[in-house]
N, C-alpha and C. Protein backbone atom coordinates (compact mmCIF):
# COMPACT_ATOMS: atom_id res chain seq x y z
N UNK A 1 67.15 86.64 95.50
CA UNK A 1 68.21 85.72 95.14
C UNK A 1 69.28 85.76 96.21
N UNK A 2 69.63 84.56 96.51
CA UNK A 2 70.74 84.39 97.70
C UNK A 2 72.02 83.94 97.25
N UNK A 3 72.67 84.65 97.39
CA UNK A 3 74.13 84.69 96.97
C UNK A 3 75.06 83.99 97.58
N UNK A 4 75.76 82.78 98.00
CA UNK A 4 76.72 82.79 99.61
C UNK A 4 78.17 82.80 99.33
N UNK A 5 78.81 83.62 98.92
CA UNK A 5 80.32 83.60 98.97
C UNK A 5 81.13 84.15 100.04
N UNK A 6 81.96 83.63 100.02
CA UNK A 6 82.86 84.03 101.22
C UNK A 6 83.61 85.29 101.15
N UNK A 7 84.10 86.62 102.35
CA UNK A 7 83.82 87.81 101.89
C UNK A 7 85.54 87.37 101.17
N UNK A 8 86.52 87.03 101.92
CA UNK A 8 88.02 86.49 101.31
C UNK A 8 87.90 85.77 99.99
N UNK A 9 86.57 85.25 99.15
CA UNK A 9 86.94 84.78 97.93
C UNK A 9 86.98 85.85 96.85
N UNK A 10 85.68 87.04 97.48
CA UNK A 10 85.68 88.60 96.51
C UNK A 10 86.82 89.25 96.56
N UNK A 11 87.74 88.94 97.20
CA UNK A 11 89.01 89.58 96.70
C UNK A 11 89.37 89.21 95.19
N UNK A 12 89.88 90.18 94.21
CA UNK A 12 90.30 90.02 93.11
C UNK A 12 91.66 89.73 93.64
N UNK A 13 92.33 90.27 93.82
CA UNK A 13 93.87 89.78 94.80
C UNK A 13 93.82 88.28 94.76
N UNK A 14 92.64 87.40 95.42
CA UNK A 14 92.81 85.66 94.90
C UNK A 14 92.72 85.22 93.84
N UNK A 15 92.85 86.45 92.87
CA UNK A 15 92.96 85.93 91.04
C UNK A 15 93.69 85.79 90.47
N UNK A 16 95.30 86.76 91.20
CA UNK A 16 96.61 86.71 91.06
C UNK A 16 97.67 86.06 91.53
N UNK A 17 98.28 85.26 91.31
CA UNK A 17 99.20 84.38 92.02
C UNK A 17 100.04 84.79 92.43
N UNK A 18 100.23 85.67 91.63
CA UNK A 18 101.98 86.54 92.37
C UNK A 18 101.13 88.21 93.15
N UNK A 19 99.85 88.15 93.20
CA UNK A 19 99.70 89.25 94.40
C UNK A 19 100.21 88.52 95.73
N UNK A 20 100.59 87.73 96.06
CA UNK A 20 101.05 87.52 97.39
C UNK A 20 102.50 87.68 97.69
N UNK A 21 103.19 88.21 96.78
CA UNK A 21 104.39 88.79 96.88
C UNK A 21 104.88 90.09 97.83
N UNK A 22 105.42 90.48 98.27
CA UNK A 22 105.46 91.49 99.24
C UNK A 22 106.04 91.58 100.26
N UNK A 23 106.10 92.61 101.33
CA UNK A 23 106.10 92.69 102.49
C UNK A 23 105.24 92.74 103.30
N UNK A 24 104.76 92.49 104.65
CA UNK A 24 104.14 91.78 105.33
C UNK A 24 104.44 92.16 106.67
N UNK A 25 103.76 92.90 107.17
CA UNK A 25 103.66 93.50 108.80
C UNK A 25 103.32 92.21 109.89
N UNK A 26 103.23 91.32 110.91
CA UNK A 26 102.58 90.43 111.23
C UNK A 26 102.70 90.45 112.87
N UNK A 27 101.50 90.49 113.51
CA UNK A 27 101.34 90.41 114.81
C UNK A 27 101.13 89.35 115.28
N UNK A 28 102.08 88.03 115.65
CA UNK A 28 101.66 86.79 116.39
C UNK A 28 102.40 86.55 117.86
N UNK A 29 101.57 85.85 118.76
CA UNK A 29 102.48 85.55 120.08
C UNK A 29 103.01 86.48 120.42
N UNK A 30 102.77 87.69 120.70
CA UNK A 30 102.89 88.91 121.24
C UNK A 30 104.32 89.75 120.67
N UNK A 31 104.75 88.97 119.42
CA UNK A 31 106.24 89.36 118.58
C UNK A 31 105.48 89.93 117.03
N UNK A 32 106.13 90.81 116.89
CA UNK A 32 105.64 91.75 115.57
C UNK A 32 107.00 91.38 115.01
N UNK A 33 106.70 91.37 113.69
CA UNK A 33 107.79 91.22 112.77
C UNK A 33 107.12 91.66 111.76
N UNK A 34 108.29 91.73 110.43
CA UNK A 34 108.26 92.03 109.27
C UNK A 34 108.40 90.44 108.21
N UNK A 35 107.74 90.17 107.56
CA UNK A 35 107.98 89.16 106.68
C UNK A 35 108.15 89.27 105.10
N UNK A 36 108.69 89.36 104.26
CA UNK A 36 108.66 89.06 102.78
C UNK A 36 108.75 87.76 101.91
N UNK A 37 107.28 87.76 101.88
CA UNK A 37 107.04 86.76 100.56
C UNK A 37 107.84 87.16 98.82
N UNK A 38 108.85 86.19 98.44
CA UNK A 38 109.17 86.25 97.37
C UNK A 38 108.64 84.92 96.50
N UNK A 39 109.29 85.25 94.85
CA UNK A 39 108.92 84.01 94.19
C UNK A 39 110.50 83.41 94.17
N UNK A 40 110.54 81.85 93.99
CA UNK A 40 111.48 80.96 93.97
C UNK A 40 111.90 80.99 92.28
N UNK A 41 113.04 80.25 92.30
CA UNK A 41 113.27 79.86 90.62
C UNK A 41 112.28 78.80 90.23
N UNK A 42 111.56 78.09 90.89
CA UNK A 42 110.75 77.23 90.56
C UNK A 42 109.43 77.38 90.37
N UNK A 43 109.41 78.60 90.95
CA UNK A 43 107.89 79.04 90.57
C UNK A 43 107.01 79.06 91.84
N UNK A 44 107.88 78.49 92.88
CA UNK A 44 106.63 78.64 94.08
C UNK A 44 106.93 79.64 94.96
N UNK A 45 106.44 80.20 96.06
CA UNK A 45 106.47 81.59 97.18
C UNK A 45 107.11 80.65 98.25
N UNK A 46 108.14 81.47 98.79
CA UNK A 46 108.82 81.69 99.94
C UNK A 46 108.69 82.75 100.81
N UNK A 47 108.18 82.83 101.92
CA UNK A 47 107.76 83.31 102.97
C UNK A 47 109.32 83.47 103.92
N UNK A 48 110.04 85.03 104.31
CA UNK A 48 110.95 84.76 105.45
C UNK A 48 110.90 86.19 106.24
N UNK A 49 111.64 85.61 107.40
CA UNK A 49 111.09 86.40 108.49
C UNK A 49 112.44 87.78 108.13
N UNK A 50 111.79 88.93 107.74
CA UNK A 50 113.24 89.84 107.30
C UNK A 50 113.80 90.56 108.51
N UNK A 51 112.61 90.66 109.64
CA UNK A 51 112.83 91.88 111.08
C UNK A 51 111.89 91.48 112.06
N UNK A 52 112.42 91.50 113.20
CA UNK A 52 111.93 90.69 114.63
C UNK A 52 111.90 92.40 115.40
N UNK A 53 110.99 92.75 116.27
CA UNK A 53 111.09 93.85 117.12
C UNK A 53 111.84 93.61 118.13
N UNK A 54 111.94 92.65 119.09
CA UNK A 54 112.63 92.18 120.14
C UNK A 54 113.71 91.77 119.64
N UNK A 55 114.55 91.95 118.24
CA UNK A 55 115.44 90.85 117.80
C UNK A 55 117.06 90.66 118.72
N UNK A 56 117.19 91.23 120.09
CA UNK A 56 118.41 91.00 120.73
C UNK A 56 117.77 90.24 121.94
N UNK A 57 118.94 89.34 122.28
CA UNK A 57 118.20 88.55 123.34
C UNK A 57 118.89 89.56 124.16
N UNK A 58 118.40 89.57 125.41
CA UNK A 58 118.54 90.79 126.63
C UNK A 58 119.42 90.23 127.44
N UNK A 59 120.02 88.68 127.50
CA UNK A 59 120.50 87.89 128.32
C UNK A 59 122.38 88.08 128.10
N UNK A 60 122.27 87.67 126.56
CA UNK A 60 123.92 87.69 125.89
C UNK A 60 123.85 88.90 124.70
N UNK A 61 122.78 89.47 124.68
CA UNK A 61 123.23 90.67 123.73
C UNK A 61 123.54 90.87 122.25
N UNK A 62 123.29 89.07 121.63
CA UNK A 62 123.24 88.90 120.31
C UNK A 62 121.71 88.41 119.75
N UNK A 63 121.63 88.89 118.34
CA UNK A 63 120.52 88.40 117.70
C UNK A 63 119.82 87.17 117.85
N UNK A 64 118.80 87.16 118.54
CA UNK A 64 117.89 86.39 118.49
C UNK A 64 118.01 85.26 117.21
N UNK A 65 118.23 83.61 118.11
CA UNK A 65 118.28 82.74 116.88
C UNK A 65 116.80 82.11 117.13
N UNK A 66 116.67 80.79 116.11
CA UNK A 66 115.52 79.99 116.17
C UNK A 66 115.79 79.15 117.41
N UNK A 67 115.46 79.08 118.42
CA UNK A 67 115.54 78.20 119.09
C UNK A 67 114.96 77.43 119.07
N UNK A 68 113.49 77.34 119.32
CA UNK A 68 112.86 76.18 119.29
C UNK A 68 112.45 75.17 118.22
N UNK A 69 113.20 75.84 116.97
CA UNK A 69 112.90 74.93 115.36
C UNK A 69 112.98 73.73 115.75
N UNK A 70 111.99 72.55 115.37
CA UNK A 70 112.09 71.18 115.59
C UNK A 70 113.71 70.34 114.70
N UNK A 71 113.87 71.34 113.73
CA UNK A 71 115.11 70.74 113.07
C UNK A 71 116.22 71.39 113.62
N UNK A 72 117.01 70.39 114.62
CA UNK A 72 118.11 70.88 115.18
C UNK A 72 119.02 71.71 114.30
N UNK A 73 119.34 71.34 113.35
CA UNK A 73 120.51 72.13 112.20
C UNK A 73 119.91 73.59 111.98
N UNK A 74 118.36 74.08 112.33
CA UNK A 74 118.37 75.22 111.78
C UNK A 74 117.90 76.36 113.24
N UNK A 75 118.31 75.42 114.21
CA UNK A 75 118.00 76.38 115.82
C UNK A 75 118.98 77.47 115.75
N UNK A 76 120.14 77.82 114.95
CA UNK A 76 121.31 78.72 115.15
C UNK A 76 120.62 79.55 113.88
N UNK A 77 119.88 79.52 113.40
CA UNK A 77 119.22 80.83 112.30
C UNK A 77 118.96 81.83 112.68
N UNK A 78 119.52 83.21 112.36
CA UNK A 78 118.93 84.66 112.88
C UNK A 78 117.44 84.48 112.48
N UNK A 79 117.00 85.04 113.94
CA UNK A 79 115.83 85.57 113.60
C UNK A 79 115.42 86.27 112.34
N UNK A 80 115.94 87.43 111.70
CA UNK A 80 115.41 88.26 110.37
C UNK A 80 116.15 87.04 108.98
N UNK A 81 116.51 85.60 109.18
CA UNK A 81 116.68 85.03 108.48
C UNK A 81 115.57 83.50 108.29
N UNK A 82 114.69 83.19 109.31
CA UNK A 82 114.10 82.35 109.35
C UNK A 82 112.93 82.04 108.34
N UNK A 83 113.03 81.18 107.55
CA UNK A 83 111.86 80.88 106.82
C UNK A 83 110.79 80.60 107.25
N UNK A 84 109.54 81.23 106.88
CA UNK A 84 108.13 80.38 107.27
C UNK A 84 107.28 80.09 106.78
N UNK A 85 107.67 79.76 105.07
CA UNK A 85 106.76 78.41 104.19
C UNK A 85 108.10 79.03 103.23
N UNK A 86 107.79 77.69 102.42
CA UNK A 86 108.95 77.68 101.10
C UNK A 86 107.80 76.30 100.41
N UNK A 87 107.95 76.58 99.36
CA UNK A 87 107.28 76.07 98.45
C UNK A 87 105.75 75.60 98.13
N UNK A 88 105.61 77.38 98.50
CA UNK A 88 103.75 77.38 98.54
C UNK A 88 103.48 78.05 97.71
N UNK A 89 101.90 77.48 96.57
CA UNK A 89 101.80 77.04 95.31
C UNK A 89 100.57 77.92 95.18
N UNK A 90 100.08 78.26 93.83
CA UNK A 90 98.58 78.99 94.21
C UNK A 90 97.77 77.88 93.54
N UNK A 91 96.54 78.17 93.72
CA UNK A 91 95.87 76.66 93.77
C UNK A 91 94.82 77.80 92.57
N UNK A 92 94.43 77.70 91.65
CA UNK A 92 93.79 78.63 90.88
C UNK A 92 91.74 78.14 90.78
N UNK A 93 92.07 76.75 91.10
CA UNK A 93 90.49 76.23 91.53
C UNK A 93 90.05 77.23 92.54
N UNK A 94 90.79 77.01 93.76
CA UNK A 94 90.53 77.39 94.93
C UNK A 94 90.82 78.88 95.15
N UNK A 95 91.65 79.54 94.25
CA UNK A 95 91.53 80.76 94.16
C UNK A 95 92.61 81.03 95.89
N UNK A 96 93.82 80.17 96.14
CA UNK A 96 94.21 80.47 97.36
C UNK A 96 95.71 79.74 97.24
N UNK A 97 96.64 80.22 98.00
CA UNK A 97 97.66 80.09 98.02
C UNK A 97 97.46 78.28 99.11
N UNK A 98 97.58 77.23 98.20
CA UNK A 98 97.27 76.33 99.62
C UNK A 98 98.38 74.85 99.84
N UNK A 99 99.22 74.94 99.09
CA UNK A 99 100.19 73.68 99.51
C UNK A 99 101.66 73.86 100.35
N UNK A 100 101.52 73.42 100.97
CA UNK A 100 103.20 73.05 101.54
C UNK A 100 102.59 73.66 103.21
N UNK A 101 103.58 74.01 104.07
CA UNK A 101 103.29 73.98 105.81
C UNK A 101 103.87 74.92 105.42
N UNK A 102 103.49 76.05 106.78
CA UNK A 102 104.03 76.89 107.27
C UNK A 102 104.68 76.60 108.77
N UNK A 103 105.89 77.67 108.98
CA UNK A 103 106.24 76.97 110.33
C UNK A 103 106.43 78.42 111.61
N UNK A 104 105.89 78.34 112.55
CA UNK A 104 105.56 78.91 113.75
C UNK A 104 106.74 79.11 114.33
N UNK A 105 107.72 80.12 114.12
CA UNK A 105 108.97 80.19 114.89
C UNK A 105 108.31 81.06 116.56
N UNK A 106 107.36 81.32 116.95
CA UNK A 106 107.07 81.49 118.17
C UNK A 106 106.75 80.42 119.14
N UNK A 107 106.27 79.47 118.45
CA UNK A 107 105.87 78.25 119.13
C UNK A 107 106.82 76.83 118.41
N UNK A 108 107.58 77.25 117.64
CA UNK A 108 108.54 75.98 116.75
C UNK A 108 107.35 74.80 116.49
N UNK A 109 106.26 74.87 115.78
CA UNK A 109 105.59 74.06 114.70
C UNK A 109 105.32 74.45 113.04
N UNK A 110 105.30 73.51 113.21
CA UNK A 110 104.98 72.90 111.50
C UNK A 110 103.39 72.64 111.23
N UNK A 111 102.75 73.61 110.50
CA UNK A 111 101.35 73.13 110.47
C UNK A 111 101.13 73.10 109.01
N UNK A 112 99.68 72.63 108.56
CA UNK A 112 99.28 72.76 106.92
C UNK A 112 98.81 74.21 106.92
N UNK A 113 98.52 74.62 106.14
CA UNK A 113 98.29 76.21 105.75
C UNK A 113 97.59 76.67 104.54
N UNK A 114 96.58 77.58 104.58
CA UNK A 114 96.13 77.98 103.77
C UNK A 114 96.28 79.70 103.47
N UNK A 115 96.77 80.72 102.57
CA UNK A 115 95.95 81.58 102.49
C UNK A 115 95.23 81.83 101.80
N UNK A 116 94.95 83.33 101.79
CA UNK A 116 93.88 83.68 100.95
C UNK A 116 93.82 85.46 101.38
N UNK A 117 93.58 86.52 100.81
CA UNK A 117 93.19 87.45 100.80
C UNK A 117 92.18 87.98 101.08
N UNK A 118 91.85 88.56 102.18
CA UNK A 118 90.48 89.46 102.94
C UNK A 118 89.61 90.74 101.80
N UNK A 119 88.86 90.85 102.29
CA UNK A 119 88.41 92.13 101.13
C UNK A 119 89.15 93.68 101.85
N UNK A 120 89.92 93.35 103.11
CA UNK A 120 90.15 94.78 103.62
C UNK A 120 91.67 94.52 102.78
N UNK A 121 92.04 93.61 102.32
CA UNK A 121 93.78 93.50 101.71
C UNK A 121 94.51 92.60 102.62
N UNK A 122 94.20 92.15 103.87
CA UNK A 122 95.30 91.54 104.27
C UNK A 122 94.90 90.42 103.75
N UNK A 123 96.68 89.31 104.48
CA UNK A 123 96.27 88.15 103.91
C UNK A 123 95.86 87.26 105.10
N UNK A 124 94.86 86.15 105.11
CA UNK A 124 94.88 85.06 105.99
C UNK A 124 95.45 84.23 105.80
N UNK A 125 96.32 84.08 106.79
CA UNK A 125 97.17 82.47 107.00
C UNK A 125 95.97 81.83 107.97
N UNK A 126 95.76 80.84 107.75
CA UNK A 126 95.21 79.60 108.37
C UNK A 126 95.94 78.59 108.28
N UNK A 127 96.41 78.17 109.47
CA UNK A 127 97.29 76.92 109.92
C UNK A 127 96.49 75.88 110.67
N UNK A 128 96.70 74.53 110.73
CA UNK A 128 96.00 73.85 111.25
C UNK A 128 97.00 72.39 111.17
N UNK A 129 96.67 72.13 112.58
CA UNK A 129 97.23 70.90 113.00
C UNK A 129 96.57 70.11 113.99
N UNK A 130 96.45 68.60 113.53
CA UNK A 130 96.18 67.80 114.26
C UNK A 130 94.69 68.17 114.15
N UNK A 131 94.08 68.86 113.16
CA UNK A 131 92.73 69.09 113.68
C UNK A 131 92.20 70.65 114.61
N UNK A 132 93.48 71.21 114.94
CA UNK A 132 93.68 72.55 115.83
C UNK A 132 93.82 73.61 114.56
N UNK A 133 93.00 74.75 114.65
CA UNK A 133 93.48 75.59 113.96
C UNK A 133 93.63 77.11 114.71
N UNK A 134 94.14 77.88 113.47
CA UNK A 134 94.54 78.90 114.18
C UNK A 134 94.61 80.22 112.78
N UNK A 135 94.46 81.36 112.87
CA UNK A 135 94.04 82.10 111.56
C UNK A 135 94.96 83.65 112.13
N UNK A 136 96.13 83.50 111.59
CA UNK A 136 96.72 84.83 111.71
C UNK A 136 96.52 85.84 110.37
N UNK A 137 96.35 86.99 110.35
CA UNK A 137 96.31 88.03 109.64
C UNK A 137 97.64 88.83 109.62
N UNK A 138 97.66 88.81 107.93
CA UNK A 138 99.01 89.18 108.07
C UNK A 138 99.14 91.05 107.08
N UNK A 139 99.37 92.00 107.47
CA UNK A 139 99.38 93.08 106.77
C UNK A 139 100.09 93.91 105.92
N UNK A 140 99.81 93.55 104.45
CA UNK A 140 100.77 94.39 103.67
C UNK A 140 101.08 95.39 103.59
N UNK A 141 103.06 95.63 103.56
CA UNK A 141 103.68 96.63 104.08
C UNK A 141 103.92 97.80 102.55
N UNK A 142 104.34 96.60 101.37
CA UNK A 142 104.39 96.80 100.02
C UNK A 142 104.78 95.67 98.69
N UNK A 143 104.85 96.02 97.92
CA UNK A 143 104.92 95.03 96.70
C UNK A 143 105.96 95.03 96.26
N UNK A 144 107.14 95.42 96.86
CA UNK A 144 108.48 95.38 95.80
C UNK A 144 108.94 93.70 96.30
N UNK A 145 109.53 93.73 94.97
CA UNK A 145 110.05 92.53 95.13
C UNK A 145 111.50 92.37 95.80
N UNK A 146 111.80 91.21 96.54
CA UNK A 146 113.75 90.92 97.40
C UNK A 146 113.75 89.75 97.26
N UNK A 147 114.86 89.55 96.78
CA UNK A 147 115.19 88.31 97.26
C UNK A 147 116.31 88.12 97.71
């Protein structure tokens, strides 16, 4: 008998909606940060960036802002303040965290996004734009909740 599931759907972790709550270790574009996913009053996950390793610019000596955010009003955001999804939903068909964009403060885009939970525990973000994708792994630090 042939079985074919995907090894990220055997996570029991994609059974829980609020297991994606947490803290969040994340290695992208050669910048490590810290991220915490919380829940909203509305019921959906917010994703923000809490700690940048590089977070002083070396030039003027203050905290690293968003520079390259496509929305001018939010280029002056500290780095350990930047959001990177707000109002992402768990999809309970699909067994995956999958509506709303996530946004790339290393590269300042906006892509669609999926996660989902690995069988080793982390989570996959899969972003994709224009047809381009891209699959960062993101590693849980712990489960307390902040907001």
């Amino acid at each position: 008998m042939l079985t074919c599931i995907s090894v990220s759907a055997q996570n029991s972790k994609n059974d829980n909606p609020d297991a994606i709550l947490g803290t969040y270790s994340v290695n992208h574009g050669g910048q490590q940060s810290k991220v915490h996913v919380y829940k909203d009053k509305n019921g959906t996950y917010i994703a923000q960036c809490i700690w940048l390793k590089d977070s002083i610019n070396r030039k003027t000596g203050k905290l690293v802002v968003d520079e390259k955010n496509p929305n001018k009003d939010l280029r002056n955001t500290p780095c350990n303040q930047i959001i990177i999804f707000r109002g992402r939903k768990y999809n309970a068909k699909k067994r995956r965290w999958d509506s709303g964009k996530v946004y790339d403060p290393t590269r300042g885009i906006v892509a669609n996004c999926t996660c989902e939970f690995q069988e080793d525990g982390r989570l996959k973000m899969r972003g994709t734009l224009m047809g381009i994708g891209e699959t960062i792994l993101w590693t849980p630090l712990s489960k307390t909740k902040r907001k």
